[in-house]
N, C-alpha and C. Protein backbone atom coordinates (compact mmCIF):
# COMPACT_ATOMS: atom_id res chain seq x y z
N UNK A 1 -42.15 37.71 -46.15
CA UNK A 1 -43.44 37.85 -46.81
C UNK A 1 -44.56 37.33 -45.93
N UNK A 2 -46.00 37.64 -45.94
CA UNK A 2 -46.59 37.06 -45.14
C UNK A 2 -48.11 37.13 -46.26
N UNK A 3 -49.21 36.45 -46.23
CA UNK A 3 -50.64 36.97 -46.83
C UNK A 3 -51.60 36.13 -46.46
N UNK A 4 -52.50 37.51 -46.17
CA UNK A 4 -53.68 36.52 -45.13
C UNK A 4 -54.95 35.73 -46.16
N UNK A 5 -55.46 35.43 -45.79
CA UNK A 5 -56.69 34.58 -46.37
C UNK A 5 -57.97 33.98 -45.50
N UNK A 6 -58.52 35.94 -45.24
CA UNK A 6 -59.79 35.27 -44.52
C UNK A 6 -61.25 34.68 -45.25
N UNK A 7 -62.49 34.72 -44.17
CA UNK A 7 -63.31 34.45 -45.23
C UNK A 7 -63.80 35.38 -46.64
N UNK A 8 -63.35 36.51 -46.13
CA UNK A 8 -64.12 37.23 -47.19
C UNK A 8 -62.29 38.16 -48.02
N UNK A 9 -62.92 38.01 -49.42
CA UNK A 9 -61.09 38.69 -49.71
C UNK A 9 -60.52 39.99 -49.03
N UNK A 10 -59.30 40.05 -48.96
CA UNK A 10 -58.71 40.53 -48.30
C UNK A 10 -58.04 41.76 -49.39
N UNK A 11 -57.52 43.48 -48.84
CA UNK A 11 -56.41 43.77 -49.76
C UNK A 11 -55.52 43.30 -49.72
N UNK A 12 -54.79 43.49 -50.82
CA UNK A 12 -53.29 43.21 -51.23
C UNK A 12 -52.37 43.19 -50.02
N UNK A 13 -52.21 42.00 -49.70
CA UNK A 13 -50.86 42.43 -48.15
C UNK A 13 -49.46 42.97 -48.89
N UNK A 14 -48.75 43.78 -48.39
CA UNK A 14 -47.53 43.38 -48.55
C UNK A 14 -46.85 42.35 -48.60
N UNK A 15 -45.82 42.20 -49.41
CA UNK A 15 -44.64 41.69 -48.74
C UNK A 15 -43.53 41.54 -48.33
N UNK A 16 -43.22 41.25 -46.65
CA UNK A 16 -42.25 42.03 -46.09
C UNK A 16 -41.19 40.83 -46.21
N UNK A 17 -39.65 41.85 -46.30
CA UNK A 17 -38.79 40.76 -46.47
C UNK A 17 -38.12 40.05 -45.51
N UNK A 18 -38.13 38.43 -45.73
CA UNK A 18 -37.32 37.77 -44.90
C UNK A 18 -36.23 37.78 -44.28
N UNK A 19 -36.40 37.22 -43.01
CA UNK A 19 -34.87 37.58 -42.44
C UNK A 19 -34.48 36.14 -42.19
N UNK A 20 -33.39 36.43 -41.65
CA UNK A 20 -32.40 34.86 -41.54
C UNK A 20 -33.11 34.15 -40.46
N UNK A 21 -33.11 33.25 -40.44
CA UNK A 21 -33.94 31.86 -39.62
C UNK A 21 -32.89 31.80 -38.24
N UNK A 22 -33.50 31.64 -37.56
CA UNK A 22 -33.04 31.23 -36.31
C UNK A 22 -33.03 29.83 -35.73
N UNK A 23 -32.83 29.30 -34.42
CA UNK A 23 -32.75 28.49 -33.93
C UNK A 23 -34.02 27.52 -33.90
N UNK A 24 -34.42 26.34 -33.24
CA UNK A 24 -35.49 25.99 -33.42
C UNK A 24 -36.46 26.75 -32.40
N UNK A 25 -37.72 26.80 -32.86
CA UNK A 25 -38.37 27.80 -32.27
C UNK A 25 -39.72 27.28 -30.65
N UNK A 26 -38.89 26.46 -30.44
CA UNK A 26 -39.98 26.10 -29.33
C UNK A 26 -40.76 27.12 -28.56
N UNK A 27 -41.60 26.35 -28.37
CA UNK A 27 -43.03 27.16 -27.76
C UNK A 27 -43.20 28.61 -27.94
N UNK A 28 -42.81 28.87 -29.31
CA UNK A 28 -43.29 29.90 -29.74
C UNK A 28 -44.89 29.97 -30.37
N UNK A 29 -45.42 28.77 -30.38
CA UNK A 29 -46.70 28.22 -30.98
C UNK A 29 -47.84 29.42 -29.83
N UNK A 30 -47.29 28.65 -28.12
CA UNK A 30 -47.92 29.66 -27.54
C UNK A 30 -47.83 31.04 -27.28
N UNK A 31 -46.35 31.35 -27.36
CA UNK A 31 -46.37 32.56 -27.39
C UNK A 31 -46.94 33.79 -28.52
N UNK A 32 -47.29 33.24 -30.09
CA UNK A 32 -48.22 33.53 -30.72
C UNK A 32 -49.75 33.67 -30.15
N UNK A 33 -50.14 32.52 -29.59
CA UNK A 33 -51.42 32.76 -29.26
C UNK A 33 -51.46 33.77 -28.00
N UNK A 34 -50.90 33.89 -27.29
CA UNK A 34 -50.39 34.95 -26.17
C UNK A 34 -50.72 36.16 -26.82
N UNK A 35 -50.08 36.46 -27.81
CA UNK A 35 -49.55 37.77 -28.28
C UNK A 35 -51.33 38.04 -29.66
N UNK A 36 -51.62 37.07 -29.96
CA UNK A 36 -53.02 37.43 -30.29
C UNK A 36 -53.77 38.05 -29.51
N UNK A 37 -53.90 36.98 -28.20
CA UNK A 37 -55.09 36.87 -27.76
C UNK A 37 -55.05 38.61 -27.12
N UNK A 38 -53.64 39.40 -26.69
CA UNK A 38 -53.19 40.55 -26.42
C UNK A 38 -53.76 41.84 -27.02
N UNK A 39 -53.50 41.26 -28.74
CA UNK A 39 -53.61 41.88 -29.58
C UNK A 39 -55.57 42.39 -29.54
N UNK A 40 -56.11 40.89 -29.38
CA UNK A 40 -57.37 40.83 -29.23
C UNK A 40 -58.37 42.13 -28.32
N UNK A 41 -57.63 41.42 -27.14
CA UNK A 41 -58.24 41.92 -25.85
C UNK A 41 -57.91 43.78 -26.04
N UNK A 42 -57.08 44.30 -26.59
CA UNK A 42 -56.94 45.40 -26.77
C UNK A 42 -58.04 46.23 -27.85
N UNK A 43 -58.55 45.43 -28.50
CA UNK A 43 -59.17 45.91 -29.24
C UNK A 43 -60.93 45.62 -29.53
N UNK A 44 -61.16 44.99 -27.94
CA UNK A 44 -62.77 44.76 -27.95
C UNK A 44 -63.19 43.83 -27.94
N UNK A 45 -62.34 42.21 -28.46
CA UNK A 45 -62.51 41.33 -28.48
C UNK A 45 -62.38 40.16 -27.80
N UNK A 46 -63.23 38.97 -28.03
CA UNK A 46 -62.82 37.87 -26.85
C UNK A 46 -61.86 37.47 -27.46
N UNK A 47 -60.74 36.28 -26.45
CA UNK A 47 -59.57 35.64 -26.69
C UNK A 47 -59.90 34.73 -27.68
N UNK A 48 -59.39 34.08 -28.71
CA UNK A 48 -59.39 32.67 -29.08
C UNK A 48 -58.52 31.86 -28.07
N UNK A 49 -59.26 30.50 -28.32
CA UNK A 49 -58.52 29.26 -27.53
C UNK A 49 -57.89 28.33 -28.48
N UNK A 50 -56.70 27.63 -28.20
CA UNK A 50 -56.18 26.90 -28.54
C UNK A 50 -56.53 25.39 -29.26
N UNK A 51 -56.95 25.37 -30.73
CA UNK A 51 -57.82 24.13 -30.83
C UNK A 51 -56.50 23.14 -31.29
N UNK A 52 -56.66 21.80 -31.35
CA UNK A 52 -55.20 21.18 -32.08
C UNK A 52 -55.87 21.02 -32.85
N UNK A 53 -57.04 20.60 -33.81
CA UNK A 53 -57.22 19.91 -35.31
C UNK A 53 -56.24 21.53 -36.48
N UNK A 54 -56.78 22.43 -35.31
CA UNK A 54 -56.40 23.56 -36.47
C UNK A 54 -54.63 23.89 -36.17
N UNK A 55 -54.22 23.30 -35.07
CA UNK A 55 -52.72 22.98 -35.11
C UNK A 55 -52.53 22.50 -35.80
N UNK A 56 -52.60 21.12 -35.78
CA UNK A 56 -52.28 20.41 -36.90
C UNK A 56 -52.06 20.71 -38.19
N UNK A 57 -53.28 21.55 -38.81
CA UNK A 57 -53.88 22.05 -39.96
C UNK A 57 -52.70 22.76 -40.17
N UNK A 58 -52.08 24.02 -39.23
CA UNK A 58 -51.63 25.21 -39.29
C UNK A 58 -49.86 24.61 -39.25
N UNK A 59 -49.43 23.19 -38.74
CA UNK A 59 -48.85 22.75 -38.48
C UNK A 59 -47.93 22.18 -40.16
N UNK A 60 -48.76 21.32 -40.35
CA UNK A 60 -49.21 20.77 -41.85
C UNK A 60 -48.37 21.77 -42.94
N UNK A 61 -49.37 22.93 -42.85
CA UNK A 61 -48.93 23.87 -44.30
C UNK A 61 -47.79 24.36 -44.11
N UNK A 62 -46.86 24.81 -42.53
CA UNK A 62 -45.91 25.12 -42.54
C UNK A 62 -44.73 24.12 -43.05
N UNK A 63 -45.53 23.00 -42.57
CA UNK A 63 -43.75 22.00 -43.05
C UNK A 63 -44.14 21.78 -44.36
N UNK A 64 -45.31 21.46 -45.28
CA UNK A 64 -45.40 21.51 -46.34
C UNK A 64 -44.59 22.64 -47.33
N UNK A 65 -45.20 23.74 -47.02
CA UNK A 65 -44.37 25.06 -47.82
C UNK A 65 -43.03 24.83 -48.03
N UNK A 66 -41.94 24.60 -46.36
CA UNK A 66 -40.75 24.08 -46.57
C UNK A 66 -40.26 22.78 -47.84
N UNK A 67 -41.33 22.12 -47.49
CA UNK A 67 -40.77 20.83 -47.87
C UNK A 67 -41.09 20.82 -49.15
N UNK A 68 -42.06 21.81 -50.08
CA UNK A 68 -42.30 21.53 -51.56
C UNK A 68 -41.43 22.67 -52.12
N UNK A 69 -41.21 23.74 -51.24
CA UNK A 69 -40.13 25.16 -51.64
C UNK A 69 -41.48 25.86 -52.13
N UNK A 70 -42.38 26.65 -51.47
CA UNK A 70 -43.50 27.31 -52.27
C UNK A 70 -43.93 28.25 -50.76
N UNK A 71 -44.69 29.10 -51.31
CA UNK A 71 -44.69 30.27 -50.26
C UNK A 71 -46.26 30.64 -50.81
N UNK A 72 -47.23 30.19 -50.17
CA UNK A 72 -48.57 30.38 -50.15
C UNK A 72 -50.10 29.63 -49.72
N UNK A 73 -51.17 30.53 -49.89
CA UNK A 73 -52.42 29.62 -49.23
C UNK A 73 -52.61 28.59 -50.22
N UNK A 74 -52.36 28.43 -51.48
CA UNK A 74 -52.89 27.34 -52.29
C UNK A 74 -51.84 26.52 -52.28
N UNK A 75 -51.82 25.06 -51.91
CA UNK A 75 -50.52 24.03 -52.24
C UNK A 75 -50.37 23.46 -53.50
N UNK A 76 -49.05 23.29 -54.22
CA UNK A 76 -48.99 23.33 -55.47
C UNK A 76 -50.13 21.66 -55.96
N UNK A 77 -51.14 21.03 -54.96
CA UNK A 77 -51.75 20.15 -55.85
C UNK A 77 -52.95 20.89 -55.74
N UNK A 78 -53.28 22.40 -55.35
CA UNK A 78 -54.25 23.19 -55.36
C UNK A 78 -55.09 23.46 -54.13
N UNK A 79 -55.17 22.46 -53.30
CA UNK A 79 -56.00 22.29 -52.23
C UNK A 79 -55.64 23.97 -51.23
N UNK A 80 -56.70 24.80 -50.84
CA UNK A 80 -56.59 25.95 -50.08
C UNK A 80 -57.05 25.91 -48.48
N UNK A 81 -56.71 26.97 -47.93
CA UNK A 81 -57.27 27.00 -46.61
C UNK A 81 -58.15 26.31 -46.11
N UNK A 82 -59.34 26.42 -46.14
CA UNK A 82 -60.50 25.59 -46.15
C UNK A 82 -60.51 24.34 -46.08
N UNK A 83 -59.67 23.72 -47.54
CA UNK A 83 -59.22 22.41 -47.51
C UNK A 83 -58.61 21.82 -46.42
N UNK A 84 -58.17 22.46 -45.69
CA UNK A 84 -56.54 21.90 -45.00
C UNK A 84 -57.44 21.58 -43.23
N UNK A 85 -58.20 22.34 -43.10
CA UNK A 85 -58.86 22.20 -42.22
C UNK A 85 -60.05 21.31 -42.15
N UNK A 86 -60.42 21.42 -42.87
CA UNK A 86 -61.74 20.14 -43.14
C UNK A 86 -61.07 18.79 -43.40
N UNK A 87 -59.80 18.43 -43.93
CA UNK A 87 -58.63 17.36 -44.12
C UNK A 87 -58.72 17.14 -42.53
N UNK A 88 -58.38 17.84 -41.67
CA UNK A 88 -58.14 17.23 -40.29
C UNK A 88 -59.44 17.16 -39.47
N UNK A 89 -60.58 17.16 -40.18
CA UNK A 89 -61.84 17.28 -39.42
C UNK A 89 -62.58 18.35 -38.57
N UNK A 90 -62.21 19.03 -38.68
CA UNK A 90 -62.75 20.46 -38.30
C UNK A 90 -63.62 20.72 -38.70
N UNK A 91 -65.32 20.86 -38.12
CA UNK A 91 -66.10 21.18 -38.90
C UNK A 91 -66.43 22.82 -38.47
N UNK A 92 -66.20 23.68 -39.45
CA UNK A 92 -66.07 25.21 -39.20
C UNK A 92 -67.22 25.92 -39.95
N UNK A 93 -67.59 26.95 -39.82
CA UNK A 93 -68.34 27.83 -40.67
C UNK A 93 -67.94 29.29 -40.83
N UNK A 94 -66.63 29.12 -40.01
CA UNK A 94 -65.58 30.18 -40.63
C UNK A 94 -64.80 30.66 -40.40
N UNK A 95 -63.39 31.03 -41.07
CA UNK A 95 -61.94 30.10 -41.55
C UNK A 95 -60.85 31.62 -41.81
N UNK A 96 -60.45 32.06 -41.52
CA UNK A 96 -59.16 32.80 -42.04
C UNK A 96 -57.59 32.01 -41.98
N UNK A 97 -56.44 32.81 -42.47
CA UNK A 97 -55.56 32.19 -42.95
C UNK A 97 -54.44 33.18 -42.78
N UNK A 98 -53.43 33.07 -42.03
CA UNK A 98 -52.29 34.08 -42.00
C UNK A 98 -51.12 33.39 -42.28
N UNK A 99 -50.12 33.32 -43.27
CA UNK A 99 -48.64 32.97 -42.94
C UNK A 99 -47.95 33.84 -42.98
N UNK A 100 -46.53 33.47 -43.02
CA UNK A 100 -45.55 34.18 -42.82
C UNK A 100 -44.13 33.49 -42.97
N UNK A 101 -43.05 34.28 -43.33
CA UNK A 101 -41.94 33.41 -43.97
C UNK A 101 -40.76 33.94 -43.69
N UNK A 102 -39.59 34.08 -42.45
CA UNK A 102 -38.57 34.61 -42.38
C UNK A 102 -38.29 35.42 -40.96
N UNK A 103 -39.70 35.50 -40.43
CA UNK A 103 -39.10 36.33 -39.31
C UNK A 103 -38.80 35.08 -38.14
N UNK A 104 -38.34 36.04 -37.32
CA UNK A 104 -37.49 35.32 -36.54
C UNK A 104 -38.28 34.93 -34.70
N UNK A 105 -39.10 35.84 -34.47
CA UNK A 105 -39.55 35.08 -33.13
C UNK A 105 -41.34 35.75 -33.63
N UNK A 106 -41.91 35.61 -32.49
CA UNK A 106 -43.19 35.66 -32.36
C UNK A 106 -43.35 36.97 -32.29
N UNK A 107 -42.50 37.79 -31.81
CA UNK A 107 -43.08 39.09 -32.05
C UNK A 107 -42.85 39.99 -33.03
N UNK A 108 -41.94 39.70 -33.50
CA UNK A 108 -41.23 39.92 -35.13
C UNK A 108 -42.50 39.66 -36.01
N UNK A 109 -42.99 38.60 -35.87
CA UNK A 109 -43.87 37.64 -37.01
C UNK A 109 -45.27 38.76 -36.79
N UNK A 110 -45.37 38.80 -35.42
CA UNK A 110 -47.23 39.03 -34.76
C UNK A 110 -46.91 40.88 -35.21
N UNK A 111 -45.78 41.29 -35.27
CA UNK A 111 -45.60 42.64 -35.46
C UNK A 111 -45.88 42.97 -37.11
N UNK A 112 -45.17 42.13 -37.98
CA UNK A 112 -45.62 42.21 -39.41
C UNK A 112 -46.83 42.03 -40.12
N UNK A 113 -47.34 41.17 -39.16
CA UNK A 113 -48.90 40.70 -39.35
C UNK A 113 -49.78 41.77 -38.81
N UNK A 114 -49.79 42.18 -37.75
CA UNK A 114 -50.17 43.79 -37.26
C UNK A 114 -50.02 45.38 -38.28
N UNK A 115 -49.00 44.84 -38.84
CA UNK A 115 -48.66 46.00 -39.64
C UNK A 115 -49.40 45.66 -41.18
N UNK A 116 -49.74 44.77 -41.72
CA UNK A 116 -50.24 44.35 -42.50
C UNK A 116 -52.44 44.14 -42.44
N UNK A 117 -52.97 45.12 -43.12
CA UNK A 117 -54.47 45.50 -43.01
C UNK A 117 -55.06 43.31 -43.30
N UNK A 118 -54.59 43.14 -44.11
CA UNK A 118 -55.25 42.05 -44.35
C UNK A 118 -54.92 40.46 -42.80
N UNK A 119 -53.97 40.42 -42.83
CA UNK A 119 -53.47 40.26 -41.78
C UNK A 119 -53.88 40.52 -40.00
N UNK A 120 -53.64 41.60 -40.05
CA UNK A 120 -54.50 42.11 -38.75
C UNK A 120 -56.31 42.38 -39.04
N UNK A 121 -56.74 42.04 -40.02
CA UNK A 121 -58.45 41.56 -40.00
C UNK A 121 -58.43 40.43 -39.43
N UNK A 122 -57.59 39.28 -39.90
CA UNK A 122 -57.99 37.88 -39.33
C UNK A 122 -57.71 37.87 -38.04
N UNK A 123 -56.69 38.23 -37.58
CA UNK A 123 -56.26 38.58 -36.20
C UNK A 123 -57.24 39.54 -35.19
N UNK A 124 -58.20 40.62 -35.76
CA UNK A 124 -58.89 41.10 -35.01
C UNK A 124 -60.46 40.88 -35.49
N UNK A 125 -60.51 39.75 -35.83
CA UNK A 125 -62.06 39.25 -36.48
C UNK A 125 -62.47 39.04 -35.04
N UNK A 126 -63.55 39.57 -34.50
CA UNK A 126 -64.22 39.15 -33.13
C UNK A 126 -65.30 37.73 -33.57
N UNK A 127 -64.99 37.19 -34.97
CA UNK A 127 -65.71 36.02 -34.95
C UNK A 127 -65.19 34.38 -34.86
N UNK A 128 -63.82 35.06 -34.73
CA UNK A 128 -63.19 33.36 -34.71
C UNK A 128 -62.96 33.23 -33.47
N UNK A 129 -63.03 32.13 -32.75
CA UNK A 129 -62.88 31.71 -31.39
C UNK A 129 -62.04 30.91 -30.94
N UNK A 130 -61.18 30.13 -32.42
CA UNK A 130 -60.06 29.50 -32.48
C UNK A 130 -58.99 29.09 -32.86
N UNK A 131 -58.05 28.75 -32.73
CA UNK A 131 -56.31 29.20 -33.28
C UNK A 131 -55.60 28.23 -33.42
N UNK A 132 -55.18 27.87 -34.34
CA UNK A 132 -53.95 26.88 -34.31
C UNK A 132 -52.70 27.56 -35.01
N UNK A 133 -51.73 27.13 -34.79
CA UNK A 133 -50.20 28.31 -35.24
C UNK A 133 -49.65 26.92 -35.66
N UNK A 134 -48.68 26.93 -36.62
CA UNK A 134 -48.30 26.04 -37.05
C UNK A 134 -46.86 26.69 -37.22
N UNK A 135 -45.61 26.49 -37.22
CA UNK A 135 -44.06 26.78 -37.27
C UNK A 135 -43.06 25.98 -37.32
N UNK A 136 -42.16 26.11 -38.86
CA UNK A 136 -41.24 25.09 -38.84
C UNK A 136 -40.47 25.70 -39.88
N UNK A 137 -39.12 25.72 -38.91
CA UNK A 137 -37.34 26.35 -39.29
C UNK A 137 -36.91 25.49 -40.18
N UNK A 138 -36.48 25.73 -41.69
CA UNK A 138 -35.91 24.98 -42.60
C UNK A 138 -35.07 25.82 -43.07
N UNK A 139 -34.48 25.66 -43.94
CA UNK A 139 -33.81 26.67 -45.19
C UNK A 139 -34.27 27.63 -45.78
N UNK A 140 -34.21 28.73 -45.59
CA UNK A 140 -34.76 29.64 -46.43
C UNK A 140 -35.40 30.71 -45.38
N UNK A 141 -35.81 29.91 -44.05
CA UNK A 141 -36.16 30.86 -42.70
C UNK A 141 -37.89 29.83 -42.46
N UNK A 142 -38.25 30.53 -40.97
CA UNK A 142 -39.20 29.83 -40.68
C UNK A 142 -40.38 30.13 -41.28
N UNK A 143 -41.12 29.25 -41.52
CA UNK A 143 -42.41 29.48 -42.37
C UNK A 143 -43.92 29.41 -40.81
N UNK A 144 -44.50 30.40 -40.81
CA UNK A 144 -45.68 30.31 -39.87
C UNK A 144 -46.93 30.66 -40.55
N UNK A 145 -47.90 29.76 -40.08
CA UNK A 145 -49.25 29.66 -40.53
C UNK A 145 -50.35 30.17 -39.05
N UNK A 146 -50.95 30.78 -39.32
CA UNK A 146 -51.81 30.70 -37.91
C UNK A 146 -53.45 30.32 -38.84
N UNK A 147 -54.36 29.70 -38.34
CA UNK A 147 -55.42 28.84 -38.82
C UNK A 147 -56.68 29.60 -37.82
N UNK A 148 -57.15 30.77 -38.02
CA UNK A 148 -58.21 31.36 -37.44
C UNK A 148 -59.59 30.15 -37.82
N UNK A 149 -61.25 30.14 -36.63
CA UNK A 149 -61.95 29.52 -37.28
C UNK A 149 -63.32 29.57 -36.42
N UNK A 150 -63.80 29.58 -36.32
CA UNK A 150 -65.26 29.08 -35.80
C UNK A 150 -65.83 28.09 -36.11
N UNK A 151 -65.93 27.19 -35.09
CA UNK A 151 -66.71 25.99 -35.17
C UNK A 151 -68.42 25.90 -35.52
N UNK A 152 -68.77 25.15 -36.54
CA UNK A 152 -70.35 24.95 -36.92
C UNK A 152 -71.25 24.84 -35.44
């Protein structure tokens, strides 16, 4: 399953079904932003750069989701996108939101998100300039967040 949450609402994403979890997923964090910034440059836009507050951020909701068993932008004490980023100090003026739950490497994940209209808006917004990916393998398969944003 995956559903984006940029600034402005999004259609209905699909949702695509999970596959079995794999190994731990090192430096797949960059190879996401790789495969954006790809995605980007193909389509007119500048790269985003790598910020950590919005790692963190993007970091955060993935082990959270695992760790409460819940699959979405709102966390079950309510707090949303927006929230999660301004929590780590980020001061932004504007914010999208992609996860994702089951696939297995970065291009699996960046391919469903591509295939998905709401999804590939945040990914081809020529207004965010920065990225944090957040990824973490538990039970149930890996949960990924990517944290689009523009700084104030």
């Amino acid at each position: 399953p995956t559903r984006p949450s940029p600034s402005s609402p999004p259609p209905a994403p699909p949702r695509l079904a999970p596959q079995p979890s794999a190994g731990q997923p090192g430096g797949s964090a960059a190879q996401v932003l790789a495969l954006v910034n790809s995605e980007r440059g193909k389509n007119g836009c500048s790269p985003v750069r790598s910020n950590s507050l919005l790692q963190t951020a993007a970091q955060r909701h993935s082990q959270d989701m695992a760790n409460r068993d819940y699959f979405d932008h709102t966390n079950p004490d309510g707090a949303g996108p927006s929230d999660r980023i301004t929590a780590v100090g980020y001061q932004w003026s504007r914010t999208g939101e992609n996860i994702a739950m089951g696939q297995r490497t970065p291009a699996d994940v960046m391919n469903a998100w591509m295939n998905s209209p709401g999804h590939r808006a945040n990914i081809l917004n020529c207004a965010f300039t920065e990225l944090g990916v957040g990824i973490h393998d538990a039970p149930g398969g890996i949960r990924w967040t990517q944290k689009f944003a523009t700084p104030r």
